[in-house]
PDB file of N, CA and C in Angstrom:
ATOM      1  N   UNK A   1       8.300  -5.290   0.073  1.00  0.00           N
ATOM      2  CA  UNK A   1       8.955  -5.076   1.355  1.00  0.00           C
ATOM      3  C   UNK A   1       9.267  -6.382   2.073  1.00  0.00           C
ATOM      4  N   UNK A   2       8.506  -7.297   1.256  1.00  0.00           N
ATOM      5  CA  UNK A   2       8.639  -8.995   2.368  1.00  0.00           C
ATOM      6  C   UNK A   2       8.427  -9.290   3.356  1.00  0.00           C
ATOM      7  N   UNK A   3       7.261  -7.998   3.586  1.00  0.00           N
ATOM      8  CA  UNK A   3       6.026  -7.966   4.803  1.00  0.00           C
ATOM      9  C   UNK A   3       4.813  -7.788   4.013  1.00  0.00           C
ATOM     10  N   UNK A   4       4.012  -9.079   4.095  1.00  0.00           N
ATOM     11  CA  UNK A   4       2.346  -8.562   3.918  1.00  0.00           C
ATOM     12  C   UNK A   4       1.043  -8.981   4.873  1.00  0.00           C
ATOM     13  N   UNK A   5       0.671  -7.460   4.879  1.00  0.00           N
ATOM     14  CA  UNK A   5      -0.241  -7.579   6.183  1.00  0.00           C
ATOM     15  C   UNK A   5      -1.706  -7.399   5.355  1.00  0.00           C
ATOM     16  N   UNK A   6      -2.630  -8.141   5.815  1.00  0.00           N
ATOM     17  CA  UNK A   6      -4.139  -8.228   5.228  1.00  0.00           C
ATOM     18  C   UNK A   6      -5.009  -7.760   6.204  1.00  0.00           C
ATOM     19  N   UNK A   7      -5.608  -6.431   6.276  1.00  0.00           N
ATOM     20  CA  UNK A   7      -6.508  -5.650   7.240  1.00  0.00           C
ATOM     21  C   UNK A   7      -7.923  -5.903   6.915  1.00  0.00           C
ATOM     22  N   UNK A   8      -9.333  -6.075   7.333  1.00  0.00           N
ATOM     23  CA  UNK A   8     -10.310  -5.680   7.078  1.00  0.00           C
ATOM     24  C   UNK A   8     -10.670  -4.449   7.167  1.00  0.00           C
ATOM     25  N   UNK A   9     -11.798  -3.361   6.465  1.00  0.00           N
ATOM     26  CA  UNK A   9     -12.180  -1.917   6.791  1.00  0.00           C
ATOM     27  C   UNK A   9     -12.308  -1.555   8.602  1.00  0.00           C
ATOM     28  N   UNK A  10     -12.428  -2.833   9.201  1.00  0.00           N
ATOM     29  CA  UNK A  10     -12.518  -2.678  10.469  1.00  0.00           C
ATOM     30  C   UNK A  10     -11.466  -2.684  11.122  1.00  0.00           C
ATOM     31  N   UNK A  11     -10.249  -2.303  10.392  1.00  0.00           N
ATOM     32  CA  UNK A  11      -8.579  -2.471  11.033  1.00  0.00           C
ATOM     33  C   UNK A  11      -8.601  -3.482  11.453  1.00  0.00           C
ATOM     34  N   UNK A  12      -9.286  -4.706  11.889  1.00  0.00           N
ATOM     35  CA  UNK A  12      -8.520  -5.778  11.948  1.00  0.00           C
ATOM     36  C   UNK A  12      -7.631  -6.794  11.302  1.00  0.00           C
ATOM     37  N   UNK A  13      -6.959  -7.144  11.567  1.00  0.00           N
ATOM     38  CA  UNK A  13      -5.492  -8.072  10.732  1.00  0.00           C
ATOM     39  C   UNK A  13      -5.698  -9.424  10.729  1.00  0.00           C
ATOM     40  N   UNK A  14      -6.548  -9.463   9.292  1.00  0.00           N
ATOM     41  CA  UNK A  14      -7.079 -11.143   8.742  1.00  0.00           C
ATOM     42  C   UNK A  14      -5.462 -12.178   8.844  1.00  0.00           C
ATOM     43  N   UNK A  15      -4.350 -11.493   8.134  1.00  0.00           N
ATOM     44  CA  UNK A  15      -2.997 -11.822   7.984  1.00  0.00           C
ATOM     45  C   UNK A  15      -1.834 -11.493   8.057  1.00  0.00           C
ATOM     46  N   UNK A  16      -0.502 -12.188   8.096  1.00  0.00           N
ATOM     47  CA  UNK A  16       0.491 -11.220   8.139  1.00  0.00           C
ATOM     48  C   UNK A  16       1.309 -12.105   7.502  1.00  0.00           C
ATOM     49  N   UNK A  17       2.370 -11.755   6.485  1.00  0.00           N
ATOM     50  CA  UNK A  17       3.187 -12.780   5.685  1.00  0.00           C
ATOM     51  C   UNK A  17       4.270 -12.121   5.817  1.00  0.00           C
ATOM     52  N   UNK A  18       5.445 -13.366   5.796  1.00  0.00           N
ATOM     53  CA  UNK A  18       6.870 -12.777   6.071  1.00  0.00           C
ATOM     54  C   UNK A  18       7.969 -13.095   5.303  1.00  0.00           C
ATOM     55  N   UNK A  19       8.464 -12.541   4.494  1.00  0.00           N
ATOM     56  CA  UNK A  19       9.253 -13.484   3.755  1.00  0.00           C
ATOM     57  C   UNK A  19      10.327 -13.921   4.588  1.00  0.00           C
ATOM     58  N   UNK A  20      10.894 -15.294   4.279  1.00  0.00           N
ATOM     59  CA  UNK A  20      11.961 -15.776   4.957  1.00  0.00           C
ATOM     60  C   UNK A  20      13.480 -15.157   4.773  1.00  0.00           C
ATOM     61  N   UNK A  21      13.474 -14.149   3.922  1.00  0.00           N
ATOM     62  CA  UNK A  21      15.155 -13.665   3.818  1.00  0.00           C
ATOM     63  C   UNK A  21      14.897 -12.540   5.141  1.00  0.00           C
ATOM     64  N   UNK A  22      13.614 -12.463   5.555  1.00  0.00           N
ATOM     65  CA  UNK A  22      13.602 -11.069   6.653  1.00  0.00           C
ATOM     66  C   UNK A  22      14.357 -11.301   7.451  1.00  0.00           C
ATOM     67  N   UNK A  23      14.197 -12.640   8.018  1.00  0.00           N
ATOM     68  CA  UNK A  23      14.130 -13.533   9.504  1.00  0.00           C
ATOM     69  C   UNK A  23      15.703 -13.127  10.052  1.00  0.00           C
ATOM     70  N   UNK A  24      16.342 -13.354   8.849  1.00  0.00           N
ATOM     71  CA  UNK A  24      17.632 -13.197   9.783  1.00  0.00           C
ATOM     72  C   UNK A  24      18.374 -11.427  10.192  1.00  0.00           C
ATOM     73  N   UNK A  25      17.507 -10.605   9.912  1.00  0.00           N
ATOM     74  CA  UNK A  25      17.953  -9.239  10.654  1.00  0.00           C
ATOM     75  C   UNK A  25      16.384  -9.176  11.135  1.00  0.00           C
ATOM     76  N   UNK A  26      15.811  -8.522  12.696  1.00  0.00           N
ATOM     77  CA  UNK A  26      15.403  -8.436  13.205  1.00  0.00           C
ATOM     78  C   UNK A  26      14.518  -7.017  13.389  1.00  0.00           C
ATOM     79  N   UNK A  27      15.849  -6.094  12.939  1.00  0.00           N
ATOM     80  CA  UNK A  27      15.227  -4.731  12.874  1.00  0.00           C
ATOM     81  C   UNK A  27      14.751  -4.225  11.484  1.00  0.00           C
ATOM     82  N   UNK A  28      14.975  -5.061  10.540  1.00  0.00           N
ATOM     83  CA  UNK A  28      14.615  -4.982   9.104  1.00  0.00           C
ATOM     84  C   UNK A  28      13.337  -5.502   9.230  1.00  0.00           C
ATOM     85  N   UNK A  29      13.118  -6.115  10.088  1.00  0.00           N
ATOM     86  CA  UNK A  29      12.219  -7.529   9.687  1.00  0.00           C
ATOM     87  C   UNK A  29      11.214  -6.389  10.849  1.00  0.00           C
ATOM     88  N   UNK A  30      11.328  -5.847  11.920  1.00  0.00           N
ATOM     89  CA  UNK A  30      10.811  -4.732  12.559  1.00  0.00           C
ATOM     90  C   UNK A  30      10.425  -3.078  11.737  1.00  0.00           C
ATOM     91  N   UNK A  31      10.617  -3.251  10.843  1.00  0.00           N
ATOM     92  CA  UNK A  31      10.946  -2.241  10.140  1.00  0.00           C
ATOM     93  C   UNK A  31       9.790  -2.288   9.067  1.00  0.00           C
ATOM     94  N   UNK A  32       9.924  -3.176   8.112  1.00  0.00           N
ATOM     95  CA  UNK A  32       9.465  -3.362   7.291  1.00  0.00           C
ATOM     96  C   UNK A  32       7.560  -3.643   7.806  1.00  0.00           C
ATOM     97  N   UNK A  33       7.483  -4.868   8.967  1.00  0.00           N
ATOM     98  CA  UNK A  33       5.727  -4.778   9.748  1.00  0.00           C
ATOM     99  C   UNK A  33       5.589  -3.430  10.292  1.00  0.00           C
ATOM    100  N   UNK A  34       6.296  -2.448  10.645  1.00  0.00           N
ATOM    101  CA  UNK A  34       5.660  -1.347  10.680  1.00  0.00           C
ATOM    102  C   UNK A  34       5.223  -0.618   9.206  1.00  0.00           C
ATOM    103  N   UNK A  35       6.273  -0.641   8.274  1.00  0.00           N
ATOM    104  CA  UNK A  35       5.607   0.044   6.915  1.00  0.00           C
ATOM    105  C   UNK A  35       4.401  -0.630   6.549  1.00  0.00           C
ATOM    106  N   UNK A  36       4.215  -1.897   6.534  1.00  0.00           N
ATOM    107  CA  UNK A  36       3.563  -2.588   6.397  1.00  0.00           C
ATOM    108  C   UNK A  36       1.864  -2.748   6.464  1.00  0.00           C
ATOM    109  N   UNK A  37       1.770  -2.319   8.131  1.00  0.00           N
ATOM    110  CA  UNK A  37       0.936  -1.738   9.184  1.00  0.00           C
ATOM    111  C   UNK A  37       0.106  -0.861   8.440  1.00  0.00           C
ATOM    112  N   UNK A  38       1.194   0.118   8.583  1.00  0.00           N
ATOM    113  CA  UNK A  38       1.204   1.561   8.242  1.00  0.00           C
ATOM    114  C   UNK A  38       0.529   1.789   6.945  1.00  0.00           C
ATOM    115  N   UNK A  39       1.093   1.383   5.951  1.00  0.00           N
ATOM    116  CA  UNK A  39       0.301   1.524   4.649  1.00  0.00           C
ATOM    117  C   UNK A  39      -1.188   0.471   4.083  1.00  0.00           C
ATOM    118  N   UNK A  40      -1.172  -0.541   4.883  1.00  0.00           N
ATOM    119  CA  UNK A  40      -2.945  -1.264   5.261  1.00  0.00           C
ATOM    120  C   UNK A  40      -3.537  -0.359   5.942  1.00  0.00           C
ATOM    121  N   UNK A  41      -3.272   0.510   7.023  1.00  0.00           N
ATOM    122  CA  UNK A  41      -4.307   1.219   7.976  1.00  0.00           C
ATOM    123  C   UNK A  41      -4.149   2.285   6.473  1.00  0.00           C
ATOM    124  N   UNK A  42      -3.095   2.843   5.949  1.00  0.00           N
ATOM    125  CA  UNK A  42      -3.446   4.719   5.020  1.00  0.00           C
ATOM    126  C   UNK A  42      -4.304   3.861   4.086  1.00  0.00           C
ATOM    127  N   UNK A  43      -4.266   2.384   3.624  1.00  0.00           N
ATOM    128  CA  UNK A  43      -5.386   2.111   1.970  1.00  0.00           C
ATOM    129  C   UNK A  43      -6.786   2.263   2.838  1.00  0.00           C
ATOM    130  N   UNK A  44      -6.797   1.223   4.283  1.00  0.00           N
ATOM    131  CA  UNK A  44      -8.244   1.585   4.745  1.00  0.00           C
ATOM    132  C   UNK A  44      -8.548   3.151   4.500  1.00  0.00           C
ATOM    133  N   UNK A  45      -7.681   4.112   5.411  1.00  0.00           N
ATOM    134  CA  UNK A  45      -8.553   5.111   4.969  1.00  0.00           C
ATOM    135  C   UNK A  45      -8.649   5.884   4.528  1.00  0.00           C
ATOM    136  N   UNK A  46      -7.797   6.033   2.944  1.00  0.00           N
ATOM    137  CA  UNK A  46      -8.379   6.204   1.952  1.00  0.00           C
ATOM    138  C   UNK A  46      -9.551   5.952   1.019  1.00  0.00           C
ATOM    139  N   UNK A  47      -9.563   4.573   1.698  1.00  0.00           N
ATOM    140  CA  UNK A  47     -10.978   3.874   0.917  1.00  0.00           C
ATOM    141  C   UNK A  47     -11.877   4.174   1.600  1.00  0.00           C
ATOM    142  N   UNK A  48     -12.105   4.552   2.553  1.00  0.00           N
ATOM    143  CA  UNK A  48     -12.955   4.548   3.478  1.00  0.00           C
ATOM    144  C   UNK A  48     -13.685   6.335   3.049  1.00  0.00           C
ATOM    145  N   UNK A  49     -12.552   7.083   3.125  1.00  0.00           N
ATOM    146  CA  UNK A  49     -12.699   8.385   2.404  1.00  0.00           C
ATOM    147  C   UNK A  49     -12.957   8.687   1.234  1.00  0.00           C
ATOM    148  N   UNK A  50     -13.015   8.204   0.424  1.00  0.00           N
ATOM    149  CA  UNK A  50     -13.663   7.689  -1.293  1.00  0.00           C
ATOM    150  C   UNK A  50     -14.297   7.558  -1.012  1.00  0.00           C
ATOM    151  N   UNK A  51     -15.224   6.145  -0.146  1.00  0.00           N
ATOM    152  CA  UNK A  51     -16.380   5.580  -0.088  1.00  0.00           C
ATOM    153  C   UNK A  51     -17.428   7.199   0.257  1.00  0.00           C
ATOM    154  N   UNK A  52     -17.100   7.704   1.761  1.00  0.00           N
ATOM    155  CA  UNK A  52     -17.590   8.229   2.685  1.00  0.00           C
ATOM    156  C   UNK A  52     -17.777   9.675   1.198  1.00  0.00           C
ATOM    157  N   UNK A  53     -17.054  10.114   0.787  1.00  0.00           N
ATOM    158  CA  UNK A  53     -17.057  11.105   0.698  1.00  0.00           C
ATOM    159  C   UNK A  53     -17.901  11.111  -0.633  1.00  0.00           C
ATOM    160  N   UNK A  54     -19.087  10.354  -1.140  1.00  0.00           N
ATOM    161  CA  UNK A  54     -19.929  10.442  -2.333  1.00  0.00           C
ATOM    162  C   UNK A  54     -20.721  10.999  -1.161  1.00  0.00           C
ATOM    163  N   UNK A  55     -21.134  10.806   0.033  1.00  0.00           N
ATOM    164  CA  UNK A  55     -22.160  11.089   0.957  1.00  0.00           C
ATOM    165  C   UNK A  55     -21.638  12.157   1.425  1.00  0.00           C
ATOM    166  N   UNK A  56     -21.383  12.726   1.272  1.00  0.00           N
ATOM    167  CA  UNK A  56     -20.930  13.875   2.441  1.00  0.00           C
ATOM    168  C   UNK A  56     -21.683  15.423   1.907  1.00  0.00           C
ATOM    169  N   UNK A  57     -22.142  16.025   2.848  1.00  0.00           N
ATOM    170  CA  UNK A  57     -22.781  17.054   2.387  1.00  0.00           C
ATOM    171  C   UNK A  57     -21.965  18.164   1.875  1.00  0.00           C
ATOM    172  N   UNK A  58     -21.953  18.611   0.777  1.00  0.00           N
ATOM    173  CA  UNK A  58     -21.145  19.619   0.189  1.00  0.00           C
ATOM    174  C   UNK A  58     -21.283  21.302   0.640  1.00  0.00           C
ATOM    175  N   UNK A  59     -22.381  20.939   1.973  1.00  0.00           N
ATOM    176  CA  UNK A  59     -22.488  22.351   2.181  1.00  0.00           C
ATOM    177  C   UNK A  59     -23.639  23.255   1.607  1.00  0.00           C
ATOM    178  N   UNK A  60     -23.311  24.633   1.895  1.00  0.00           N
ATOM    179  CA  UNK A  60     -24.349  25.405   1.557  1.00  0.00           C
ATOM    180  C   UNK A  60     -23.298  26.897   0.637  1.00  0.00           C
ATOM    181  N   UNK A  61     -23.018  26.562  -0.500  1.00  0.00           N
ATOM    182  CA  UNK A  61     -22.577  27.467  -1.218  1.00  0.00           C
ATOM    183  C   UNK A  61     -22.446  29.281  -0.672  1.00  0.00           C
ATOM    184  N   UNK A  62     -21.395  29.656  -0.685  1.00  0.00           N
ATOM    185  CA  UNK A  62     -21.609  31.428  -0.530  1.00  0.00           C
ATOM    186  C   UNK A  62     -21.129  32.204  -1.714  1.00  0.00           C
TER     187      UNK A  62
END
């Protein structure tokens, strides 16, 4: 996408990389740090839901 954003599990944003062909359209270049965003926060929590979910109580069978 020629946006890369580096999140910790704690959603915070270690990085953000841009490629230089973005620079010159604005709403591409707006466009693309939202997908960007967007798909670092869905890997957190997915991973987070993998992790979480070996622990999770499966309940009480009926």
């Amino acid at each position: 996408t020629g946006v890369v954003v580096i999140m910790q599990g704690t959603r915070q944003v270690l990085d953000v990389k841009i490629s230089k062909d973005l620079l010159e359209d604005i709403e591409i270049l707006q466009e693309a740090i939202l997908l960007a965003v967007n798909d670092a926060l869905a890997q957190i929590e997915n991973k987070t839901q993998e992790t979480m979910g070996k622990y999770a109580n499966p309940g009480i069978g009926f």
